[in-house]
C-alpha atoms as a PDB file:
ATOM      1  CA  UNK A   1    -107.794 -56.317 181.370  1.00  0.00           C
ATOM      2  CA  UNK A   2    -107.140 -59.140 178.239  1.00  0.00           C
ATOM      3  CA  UNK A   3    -103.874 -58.085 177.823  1.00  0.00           C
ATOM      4  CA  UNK A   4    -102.677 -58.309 181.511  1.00  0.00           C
ATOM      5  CA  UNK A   5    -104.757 -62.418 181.556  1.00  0.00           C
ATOM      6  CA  UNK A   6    -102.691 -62.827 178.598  1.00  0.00           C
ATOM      7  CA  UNK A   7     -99.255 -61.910 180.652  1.00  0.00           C
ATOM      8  CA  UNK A   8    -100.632 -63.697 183.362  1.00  0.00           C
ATOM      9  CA  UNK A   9    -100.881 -66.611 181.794  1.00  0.00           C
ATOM     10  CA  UNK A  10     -97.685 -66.554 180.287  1.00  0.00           C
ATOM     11  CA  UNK A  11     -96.284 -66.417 183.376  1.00  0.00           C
ATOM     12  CA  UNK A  12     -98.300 -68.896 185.104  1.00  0.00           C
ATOM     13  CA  UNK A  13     -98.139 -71.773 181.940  1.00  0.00           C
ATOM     14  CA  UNK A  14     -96.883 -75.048 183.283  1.00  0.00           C
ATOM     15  CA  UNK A  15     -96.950 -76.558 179.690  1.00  0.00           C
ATOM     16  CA  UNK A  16     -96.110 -75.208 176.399  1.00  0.00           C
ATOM     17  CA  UNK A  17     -99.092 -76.658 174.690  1.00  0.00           C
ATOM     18  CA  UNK A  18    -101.333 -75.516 177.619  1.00  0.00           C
ATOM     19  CA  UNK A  19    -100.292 -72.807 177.489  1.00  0.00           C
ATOM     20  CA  UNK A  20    -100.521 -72.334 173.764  1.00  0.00           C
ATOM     21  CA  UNK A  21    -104.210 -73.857 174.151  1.00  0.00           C
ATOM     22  CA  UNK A  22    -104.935 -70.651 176.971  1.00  0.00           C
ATOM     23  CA  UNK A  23    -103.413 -68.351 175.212  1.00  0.00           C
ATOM     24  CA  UNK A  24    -105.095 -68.327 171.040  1.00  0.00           C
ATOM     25  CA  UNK A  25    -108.046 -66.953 172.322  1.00  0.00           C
ATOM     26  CA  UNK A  26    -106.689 -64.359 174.176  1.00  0.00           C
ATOM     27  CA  UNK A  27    -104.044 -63.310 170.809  1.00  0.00           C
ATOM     28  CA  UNK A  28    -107.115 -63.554 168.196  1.00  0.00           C
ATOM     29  CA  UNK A  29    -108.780 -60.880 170.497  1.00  0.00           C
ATOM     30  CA  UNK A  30    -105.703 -58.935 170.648  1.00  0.00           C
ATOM     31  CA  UNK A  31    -105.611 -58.324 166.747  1.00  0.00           C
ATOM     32  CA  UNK A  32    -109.418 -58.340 166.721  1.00  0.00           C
ATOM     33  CA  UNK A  33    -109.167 -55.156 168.882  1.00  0.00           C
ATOM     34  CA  UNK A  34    -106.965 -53.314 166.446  1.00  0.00           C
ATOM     35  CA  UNK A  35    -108.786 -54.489 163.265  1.00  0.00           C
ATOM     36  CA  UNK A  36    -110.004 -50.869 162.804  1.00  0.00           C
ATOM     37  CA  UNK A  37    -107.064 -49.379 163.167  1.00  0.00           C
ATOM     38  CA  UNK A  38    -105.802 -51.490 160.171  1.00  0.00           C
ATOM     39  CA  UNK A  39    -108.622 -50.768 158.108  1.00  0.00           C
ATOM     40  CA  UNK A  40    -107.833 -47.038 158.482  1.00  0.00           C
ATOM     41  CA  UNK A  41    -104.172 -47.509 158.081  1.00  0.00           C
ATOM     42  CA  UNK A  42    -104.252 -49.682 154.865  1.00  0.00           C
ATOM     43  CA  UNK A  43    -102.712 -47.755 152.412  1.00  0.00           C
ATOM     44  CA  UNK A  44     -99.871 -46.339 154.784  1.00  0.00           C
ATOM     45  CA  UNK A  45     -99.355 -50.621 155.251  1.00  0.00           C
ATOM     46  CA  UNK A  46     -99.357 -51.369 151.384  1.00  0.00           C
ATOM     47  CA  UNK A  47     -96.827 -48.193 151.071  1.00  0.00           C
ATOM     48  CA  UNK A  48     -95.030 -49.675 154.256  1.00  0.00           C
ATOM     49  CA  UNK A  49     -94.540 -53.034 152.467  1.00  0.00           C
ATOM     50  CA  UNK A  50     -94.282 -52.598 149.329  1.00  0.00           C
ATOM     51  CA  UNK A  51     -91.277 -53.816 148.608  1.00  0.00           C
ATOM     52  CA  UNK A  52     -91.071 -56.869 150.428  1.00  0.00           C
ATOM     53  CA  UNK A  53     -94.369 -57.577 149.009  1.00  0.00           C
ATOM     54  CA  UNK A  54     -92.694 -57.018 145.746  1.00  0.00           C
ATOM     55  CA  UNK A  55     -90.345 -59.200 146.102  1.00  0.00           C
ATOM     56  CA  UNK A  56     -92.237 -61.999 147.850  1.00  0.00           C
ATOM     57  CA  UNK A  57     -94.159 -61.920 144.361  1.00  0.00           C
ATOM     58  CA  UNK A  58     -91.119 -61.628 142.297  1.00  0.00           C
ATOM     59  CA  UNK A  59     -89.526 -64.687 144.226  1.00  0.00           C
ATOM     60  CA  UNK A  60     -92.908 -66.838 143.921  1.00  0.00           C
ATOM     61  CA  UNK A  61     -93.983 -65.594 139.998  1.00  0.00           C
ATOM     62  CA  UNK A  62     -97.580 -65.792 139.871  1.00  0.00           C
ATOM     63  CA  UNK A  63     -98.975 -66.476 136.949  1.00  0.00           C
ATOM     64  CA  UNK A  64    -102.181 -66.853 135.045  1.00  0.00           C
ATOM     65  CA  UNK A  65    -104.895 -69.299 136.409  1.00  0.00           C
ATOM     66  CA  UNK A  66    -102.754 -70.409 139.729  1.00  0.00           C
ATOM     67  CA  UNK A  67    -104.654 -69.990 142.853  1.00  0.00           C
ATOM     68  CA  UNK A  68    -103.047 -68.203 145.693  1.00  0.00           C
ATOM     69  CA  UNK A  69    -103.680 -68.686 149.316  1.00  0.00           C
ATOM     70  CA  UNK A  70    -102.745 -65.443 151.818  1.00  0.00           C
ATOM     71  CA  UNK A  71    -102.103 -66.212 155.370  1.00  0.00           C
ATOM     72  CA  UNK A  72    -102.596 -63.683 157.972  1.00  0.00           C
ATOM     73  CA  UNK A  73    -103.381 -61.482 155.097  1.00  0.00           C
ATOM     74  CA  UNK A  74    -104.384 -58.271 157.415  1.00  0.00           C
ATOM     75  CA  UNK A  75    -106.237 -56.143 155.354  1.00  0.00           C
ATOM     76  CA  UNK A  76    -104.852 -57.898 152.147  1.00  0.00           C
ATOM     77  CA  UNK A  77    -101.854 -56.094 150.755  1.00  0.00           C
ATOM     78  CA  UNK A  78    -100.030 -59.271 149.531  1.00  0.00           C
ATOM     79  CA  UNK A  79    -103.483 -60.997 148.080  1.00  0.00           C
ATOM     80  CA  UNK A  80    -104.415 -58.274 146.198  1.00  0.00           C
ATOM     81  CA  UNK A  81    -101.172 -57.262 144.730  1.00  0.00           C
ATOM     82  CA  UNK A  82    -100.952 -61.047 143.725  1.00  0.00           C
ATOM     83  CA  UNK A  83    -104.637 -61.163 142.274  1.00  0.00           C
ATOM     84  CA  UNK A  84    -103.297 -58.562 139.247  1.00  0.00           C
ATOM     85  CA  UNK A  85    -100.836 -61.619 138.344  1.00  0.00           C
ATOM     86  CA  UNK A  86    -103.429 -64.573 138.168  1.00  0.00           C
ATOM     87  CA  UNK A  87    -105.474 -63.074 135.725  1.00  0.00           C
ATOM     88  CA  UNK A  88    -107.635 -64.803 133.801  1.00  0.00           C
ATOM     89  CA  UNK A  89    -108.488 -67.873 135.322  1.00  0.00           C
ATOM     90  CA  UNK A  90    -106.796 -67.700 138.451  1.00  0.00           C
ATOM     91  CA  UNK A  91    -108.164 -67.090 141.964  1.00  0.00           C
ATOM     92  CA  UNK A  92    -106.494 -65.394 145.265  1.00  0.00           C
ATOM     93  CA  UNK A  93    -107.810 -66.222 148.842  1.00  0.00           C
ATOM     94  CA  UNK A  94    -107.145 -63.811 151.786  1.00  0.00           C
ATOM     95  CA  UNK A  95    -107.429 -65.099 155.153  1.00  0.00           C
ATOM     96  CA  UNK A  96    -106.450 -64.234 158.405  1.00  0.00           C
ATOM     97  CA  UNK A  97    -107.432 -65.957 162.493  1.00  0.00           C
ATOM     98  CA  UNK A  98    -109.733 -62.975 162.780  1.00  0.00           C
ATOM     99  CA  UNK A  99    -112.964 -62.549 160.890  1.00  0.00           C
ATOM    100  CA  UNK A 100    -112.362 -58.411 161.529  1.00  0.00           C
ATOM    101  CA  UNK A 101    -109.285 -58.104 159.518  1.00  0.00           C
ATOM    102  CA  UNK A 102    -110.727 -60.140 156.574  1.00  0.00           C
ATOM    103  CA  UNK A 103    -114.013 -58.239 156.301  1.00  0.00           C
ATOM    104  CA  UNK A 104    -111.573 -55.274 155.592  1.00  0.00           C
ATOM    105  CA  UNK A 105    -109.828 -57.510 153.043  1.00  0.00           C
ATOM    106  CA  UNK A 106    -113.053 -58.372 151.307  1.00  0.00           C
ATOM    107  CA  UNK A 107    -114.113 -54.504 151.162  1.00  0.00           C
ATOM    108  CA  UNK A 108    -110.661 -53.483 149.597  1.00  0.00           C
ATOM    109  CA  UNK A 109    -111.117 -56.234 146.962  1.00  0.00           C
ATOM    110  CA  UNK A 110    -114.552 -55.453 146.187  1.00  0.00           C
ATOM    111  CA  UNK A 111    -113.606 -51.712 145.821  1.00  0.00           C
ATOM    112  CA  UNK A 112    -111.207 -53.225 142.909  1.00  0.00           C
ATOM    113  CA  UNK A 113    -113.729 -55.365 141.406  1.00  0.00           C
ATOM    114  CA  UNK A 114    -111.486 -58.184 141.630  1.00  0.00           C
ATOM    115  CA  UNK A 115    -113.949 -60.928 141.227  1.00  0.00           C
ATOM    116  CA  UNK A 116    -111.743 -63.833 141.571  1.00  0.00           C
ATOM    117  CA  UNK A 117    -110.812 -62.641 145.107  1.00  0.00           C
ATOM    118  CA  UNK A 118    -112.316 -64.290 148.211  1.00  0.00           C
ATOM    119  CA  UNK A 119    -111.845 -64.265 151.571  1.00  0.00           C
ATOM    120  CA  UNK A 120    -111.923 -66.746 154.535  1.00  0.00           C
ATOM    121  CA  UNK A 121    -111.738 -67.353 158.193  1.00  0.00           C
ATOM    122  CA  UNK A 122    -108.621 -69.136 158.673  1.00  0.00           C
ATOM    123  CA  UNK A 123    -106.115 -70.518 161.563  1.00  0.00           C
ATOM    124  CA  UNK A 124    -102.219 -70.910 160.215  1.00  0.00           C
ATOM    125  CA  UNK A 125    -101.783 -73.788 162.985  1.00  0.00           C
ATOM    126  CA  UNK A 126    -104.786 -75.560 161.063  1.00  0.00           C
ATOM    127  CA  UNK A 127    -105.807 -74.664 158.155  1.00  0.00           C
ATOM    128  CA  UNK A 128    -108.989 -75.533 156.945  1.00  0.00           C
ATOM    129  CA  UNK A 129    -108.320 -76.089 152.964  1.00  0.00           C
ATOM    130  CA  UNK A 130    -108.184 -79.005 151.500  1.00  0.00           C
ATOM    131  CA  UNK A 131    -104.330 -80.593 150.940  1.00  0.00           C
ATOM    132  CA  UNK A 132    -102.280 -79.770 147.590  1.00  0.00           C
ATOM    133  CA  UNK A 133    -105.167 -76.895 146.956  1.00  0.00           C
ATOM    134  CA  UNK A 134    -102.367 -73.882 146.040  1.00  0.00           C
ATOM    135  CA  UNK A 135    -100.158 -73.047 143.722  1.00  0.00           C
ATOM    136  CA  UNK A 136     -98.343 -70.150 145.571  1.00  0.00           C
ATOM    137  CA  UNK A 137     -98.768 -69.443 149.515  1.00  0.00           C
ATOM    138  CA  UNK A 138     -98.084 -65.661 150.857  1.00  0.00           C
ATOM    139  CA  UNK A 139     -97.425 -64.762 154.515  1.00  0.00           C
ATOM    140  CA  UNK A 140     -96.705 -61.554 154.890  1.00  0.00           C
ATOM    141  CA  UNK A 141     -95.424 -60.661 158.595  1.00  0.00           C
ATOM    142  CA  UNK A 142     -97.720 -63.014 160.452  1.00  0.00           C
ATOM    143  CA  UNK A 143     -95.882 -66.563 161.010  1.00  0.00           C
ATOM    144  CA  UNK A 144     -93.900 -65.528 164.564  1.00  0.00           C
ATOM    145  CA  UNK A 145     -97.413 -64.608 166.099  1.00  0.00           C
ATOM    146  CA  UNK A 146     -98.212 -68.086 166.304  1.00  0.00           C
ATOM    147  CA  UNK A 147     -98.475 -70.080 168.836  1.00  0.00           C
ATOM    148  CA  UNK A 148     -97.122 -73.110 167.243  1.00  0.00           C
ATOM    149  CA  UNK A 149     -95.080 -72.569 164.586  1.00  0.00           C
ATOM    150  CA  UNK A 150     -93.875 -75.973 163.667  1.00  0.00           C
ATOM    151  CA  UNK A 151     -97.204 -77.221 163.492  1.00  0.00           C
ATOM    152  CA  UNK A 152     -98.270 -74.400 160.991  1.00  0.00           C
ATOM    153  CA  UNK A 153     -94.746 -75.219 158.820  1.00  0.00           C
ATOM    154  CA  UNK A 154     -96.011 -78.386 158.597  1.00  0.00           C
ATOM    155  CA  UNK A 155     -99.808 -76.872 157.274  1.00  0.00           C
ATOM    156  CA  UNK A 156     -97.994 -74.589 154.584  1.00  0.00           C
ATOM    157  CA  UNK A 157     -96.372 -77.461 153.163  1.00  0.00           C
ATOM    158  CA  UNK A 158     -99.820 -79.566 153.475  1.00  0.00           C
ATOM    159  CA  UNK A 159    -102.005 -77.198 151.135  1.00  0.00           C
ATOM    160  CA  UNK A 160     -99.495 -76.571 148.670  1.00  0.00           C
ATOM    161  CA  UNK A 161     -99.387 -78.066 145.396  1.00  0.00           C
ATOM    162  CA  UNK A 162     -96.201 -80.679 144.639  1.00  0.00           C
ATOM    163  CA  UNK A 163     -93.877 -78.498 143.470  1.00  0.00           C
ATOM    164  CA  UNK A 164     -96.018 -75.076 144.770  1.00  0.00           C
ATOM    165  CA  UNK A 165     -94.374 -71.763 145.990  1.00  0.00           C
ATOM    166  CA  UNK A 166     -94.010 -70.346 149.055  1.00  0.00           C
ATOM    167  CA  UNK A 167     -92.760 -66.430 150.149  1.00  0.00           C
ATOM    168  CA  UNK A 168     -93.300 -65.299 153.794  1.00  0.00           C
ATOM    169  CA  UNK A 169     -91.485 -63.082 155.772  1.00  0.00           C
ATOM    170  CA  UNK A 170     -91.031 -62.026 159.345  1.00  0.00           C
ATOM    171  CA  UNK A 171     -89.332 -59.334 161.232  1.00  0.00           C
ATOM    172  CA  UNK A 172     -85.211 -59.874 161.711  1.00  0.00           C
ATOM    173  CA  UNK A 173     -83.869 -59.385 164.548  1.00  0.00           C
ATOM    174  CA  UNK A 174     -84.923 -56.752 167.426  1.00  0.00           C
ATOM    175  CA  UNK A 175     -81.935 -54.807 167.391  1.00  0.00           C
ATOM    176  CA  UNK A 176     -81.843 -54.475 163.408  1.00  0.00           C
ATOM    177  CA  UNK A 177     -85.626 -52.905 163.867  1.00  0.00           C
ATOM    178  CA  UNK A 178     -85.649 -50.157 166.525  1.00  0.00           C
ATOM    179  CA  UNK A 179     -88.212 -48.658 165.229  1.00  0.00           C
ATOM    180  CA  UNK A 180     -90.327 -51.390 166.914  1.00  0.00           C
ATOM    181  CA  UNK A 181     -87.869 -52.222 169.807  1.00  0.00           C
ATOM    182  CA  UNK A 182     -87.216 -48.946 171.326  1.00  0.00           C
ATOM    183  CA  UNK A 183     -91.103 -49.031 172.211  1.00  0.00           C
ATOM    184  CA  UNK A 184     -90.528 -52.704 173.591  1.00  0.00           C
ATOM    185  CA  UNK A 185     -88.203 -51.794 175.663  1.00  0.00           C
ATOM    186  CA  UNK A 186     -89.580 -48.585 177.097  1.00  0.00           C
ATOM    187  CA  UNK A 187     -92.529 -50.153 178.003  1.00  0.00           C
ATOM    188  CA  UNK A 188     -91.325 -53.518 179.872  1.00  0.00           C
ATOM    189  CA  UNK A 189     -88.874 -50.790 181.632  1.00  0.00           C
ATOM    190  CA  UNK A 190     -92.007 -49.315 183.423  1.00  0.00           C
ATOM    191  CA  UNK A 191     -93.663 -52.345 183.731  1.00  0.00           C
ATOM    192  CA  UNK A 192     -90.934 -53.982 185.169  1.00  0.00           C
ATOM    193  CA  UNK A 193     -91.498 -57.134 182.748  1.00  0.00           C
ATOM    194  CA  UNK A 194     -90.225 -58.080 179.459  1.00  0.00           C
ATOM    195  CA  UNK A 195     -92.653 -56.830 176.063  1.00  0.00           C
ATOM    196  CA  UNK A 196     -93.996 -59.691 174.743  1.00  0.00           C
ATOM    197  CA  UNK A 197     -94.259 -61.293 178.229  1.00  0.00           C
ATOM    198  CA  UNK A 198     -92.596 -64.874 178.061  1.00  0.00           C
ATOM    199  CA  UNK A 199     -94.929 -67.248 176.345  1.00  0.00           C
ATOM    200  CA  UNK A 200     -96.371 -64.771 173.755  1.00  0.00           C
ATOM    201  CA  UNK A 201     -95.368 -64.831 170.291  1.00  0.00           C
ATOM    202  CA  UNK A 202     -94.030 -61.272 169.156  1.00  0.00           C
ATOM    203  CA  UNK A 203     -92.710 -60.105 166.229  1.00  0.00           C
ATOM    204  CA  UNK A 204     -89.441 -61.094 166.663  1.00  0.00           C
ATOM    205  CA  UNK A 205     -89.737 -64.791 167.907  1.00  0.00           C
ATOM    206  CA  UNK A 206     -88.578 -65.454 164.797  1.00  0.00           C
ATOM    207  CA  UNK A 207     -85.714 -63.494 164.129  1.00  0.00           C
ATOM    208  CA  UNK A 208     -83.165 -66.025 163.896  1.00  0.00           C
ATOM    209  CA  UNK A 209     -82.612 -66.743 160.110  1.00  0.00           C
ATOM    210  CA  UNK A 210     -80.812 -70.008 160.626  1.00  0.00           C
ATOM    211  CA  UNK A 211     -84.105 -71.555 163.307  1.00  0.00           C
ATOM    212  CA  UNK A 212     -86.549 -70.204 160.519  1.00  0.00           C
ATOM    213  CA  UNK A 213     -85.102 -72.410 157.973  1.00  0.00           C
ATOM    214  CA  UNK A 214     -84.832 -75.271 159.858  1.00  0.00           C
ATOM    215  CA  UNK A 215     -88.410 -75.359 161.020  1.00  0.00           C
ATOM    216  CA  UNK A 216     -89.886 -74.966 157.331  1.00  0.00           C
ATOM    217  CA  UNK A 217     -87.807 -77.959 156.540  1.00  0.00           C
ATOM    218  CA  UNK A 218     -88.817 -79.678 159.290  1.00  0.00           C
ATOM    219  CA  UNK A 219     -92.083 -79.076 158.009  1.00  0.00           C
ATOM    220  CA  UNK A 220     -91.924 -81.112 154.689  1.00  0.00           C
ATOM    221  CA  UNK A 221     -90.500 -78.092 152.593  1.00  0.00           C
ATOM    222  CA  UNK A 222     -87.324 -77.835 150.667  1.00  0.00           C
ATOM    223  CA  UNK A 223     -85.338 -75.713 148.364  1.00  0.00           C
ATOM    224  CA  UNK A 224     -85.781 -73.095 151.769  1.00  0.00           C
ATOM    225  CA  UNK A 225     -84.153 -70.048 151.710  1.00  0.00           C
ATOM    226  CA  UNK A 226     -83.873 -67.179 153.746  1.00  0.00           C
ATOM    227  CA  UNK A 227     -82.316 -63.668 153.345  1.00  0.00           C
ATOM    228  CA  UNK A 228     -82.397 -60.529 154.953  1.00  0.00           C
ATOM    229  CA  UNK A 229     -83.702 -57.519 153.257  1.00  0.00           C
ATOM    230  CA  UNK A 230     -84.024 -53.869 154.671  1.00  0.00           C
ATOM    231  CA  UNK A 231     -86.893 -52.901 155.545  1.00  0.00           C
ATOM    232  CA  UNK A 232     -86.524 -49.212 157.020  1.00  0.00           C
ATOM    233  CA  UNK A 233     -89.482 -47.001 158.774  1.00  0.00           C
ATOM    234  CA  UNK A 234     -89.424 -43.321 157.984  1.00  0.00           C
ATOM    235  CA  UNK A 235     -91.915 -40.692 159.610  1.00  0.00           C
ATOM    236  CA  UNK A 236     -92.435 -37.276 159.019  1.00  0.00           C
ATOM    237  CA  UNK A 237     -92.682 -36.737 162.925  1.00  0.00           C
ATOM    238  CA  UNK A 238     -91.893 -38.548 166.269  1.00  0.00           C
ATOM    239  CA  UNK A 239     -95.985 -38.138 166.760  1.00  0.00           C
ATOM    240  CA  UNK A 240     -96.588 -39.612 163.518  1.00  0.00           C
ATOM    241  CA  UNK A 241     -94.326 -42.678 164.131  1.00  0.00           C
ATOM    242  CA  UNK A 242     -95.459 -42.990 167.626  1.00  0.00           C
ATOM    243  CA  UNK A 243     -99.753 -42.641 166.327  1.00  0.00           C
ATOM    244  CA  UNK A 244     -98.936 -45.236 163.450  1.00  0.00           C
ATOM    245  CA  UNK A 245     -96.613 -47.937 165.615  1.00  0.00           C
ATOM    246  CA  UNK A 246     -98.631 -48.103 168.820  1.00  0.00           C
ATOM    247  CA  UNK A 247    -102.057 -48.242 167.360  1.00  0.00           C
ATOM    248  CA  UNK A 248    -101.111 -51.448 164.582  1.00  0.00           C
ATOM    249  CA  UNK A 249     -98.629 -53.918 166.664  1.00  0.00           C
ATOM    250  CA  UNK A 250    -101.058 -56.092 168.166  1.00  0.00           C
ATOM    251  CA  UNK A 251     -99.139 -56.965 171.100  1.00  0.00           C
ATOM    252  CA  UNK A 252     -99.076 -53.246 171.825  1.00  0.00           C
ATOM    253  CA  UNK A 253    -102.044 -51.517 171.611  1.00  0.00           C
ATOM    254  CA  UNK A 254    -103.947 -53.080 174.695  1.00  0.00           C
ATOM    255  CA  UNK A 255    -101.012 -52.692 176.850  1.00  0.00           C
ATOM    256  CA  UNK A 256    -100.558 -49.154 176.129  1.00  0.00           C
ATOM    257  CA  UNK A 257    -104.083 -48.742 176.590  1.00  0.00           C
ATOM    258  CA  UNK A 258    -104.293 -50.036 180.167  1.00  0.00           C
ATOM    259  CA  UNK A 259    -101.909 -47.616 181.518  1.00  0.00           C
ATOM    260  CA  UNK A 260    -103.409 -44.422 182.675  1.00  0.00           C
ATOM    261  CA  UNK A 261    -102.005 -41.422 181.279  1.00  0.00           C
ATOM    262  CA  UNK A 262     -99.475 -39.542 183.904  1.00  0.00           C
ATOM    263  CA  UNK A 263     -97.954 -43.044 182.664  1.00  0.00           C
ATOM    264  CA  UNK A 264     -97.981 -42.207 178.763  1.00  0.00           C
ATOM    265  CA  UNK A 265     -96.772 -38.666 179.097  1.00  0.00           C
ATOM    266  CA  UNK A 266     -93.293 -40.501 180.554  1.00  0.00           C
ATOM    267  CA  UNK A 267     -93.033 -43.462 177.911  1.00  0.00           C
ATOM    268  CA  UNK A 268     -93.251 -40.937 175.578  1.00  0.00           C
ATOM    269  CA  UNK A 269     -90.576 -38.448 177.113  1.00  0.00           C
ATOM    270  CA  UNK A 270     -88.288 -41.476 177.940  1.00  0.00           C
ATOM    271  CA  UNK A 271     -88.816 -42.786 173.750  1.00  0.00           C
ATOM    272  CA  UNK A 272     -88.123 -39.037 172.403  1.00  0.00           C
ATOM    273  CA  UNK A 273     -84.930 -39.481 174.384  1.00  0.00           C
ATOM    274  CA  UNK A 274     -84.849 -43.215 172.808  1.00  0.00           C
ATOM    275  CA  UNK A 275     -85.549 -41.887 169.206  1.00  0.00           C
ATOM    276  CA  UNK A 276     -82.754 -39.198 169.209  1.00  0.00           C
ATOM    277  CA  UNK A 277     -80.427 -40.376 167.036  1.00  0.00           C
ATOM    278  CA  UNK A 278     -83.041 -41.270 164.440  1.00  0.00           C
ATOM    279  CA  UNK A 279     -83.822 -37.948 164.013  1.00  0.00           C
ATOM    280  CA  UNK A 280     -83.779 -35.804 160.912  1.00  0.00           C
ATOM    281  CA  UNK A 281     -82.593 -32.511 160.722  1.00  0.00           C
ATOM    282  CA  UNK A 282     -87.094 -31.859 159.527  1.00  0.00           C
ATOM    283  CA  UNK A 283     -87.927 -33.352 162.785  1.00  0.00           C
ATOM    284  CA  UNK A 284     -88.549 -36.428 161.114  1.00  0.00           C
ATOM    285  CA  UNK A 285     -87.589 -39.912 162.021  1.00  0.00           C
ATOM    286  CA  UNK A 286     -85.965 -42.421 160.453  1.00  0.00           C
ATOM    287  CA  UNK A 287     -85.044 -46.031 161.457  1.00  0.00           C
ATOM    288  CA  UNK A 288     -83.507 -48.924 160.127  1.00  0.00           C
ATOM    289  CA  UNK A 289     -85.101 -52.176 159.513  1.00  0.00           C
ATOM    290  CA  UNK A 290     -85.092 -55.457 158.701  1.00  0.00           C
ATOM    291  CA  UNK A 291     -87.229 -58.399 157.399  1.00  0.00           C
ATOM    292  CA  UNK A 292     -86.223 -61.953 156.609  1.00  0.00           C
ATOM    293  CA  UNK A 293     -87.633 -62.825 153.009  1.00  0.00           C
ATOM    294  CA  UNK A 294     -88.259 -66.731 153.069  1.00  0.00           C
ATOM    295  CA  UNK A 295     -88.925 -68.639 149.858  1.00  0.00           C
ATOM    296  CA  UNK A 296     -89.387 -72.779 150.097  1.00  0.00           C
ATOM    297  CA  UNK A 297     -90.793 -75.328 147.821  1.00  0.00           C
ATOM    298  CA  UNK A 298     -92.759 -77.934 148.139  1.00  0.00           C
END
């Protein structure tokens, strides 16, 4: 199974950059395989981020002809959202490591007609654009899956403009988001290992608001600053939370679907338990959450 050579690997790595070199190919495939799932999920994600998206935009003020790069754009929530701001003259580029997520991209823009949208195929540890090519960089929920992030702090500050804009943000910590957690920890409790294994960026290798500043200024980019914002999940039913969570996180999906079913029927008793005192007197769920909004300058 990929997602049990990407554990082993993790465990096995004798070198962080070997390691890091073993284990892109392995990730890219990971959110390759849940590319569709995305696609079919897009407006629940625009809904789900809509207001950090917001305010990413507010923070960064597009404006009419700047050019806007989006990094690990998914299907392209934050790039299109931004493309309504650079109008006329302006132009937005989507891109993501995976050429499934931006085909989805490119469909949702062309099903706008936003003409000054493209899309590309691109890596945030090394980015193929030219230097000082942006105005404004995006990154919405996509910089603590990388490998290396110091060397793709470094690459945000390289294609931006002197004086550009950049908004990202990544999940806070794991106990401030159990709506995510609570499946983390279920599952490394029956597989007897930590979820993400050691080694492979999740979505909270990041999570520490003080490290995240310091390696975007380490990078080359100043005026950094980070704040937490809430970000809270709400579901109209433990199936709906559990259908919507398991089939998007990446690091997820391809574990859950190596483990044969008597298996599934007791993660999901055990997270039922787990999700109890989210519950709403509907039946619903509701969780807290949070996101660190990052702004920086070049």
């Amino acid at each position: 199974m990929q997602t049990q050579s990407i554990i082993e690997q993790a465990d096995g790595q004798t070198t962080p950059d070997g390691g890091a070199r073993e284990l892109r190919p392995r990730i890219r495939g990971m959110w390759a395989a849940v590319a569709p799932a995305w696609g079919e999920h897009a407006e629940y994600l625009d809904t789900r981020h809509a207001e950090s998206t917001a305010e990413m935009l507010a923070a960064v003020a597009p404006k009419p002809g700047e050019h806007v790069l989006e990094l690990a754009c998914g299907v392209g929530g934050a790039g299109l959202a931004a493309a309504e701001l650079v109008r006329p003259g302006g132009a937005v580029v989507m891109s993501d490591v995976v050429g499934e997520m931006t085909a989805i991209a490119a469909t949702r823009a062309a099903e706008r007609g936003l003409e000054h949208v493209s899309t590309c195929v691109l890596d945030l540890e090394r980015i193929d654009q030219p230097g000082a090519s942006y105005d404004i960089v995006l990154c919405r929920e996509g910089l603590m899956f990388v490998p290396d992030p110091a060397a793709a702090a470094r690459e945000l500050c390289r294609v931006l403009r002197p004086g550009g804009r950049l908004a990202l943000t990544v999940w806070g910590p794991r106990a401030a988001n159990p709506w995510l957690a609570l499946i983390f920890e279920a599952v490394g409790a029956r597989l007897g290992r930590p979820v993400p294994p050691p080694g492979v960026p999740g979505p909270f290798s990041l999570e520490d608001a003080g490290g995240l500043a310091a390696l975007l200024r380490d990078g080359g980019l100043s005026n950094v600053v980070v704040r937490e914002m809430a970000a809270p999940m709400r579901s109209g039913s433990f199936e709906d939370w559990w259908s919507k969570t398991s089939s998007l996180a990446g690091p997820l999906a391809q574990i859950l679907a190596a483990m044969p079913a008597p298996s599934i029927q007791a993660l999901l008793a055990d997270l039922r338990e787990r999700t109890a005192p989210f519950r709403r007197a509907d039946g619903g769920l509701e969780f807290p959450g949070v996101t660190l909004l990052t702004t920086a300058r070049r």
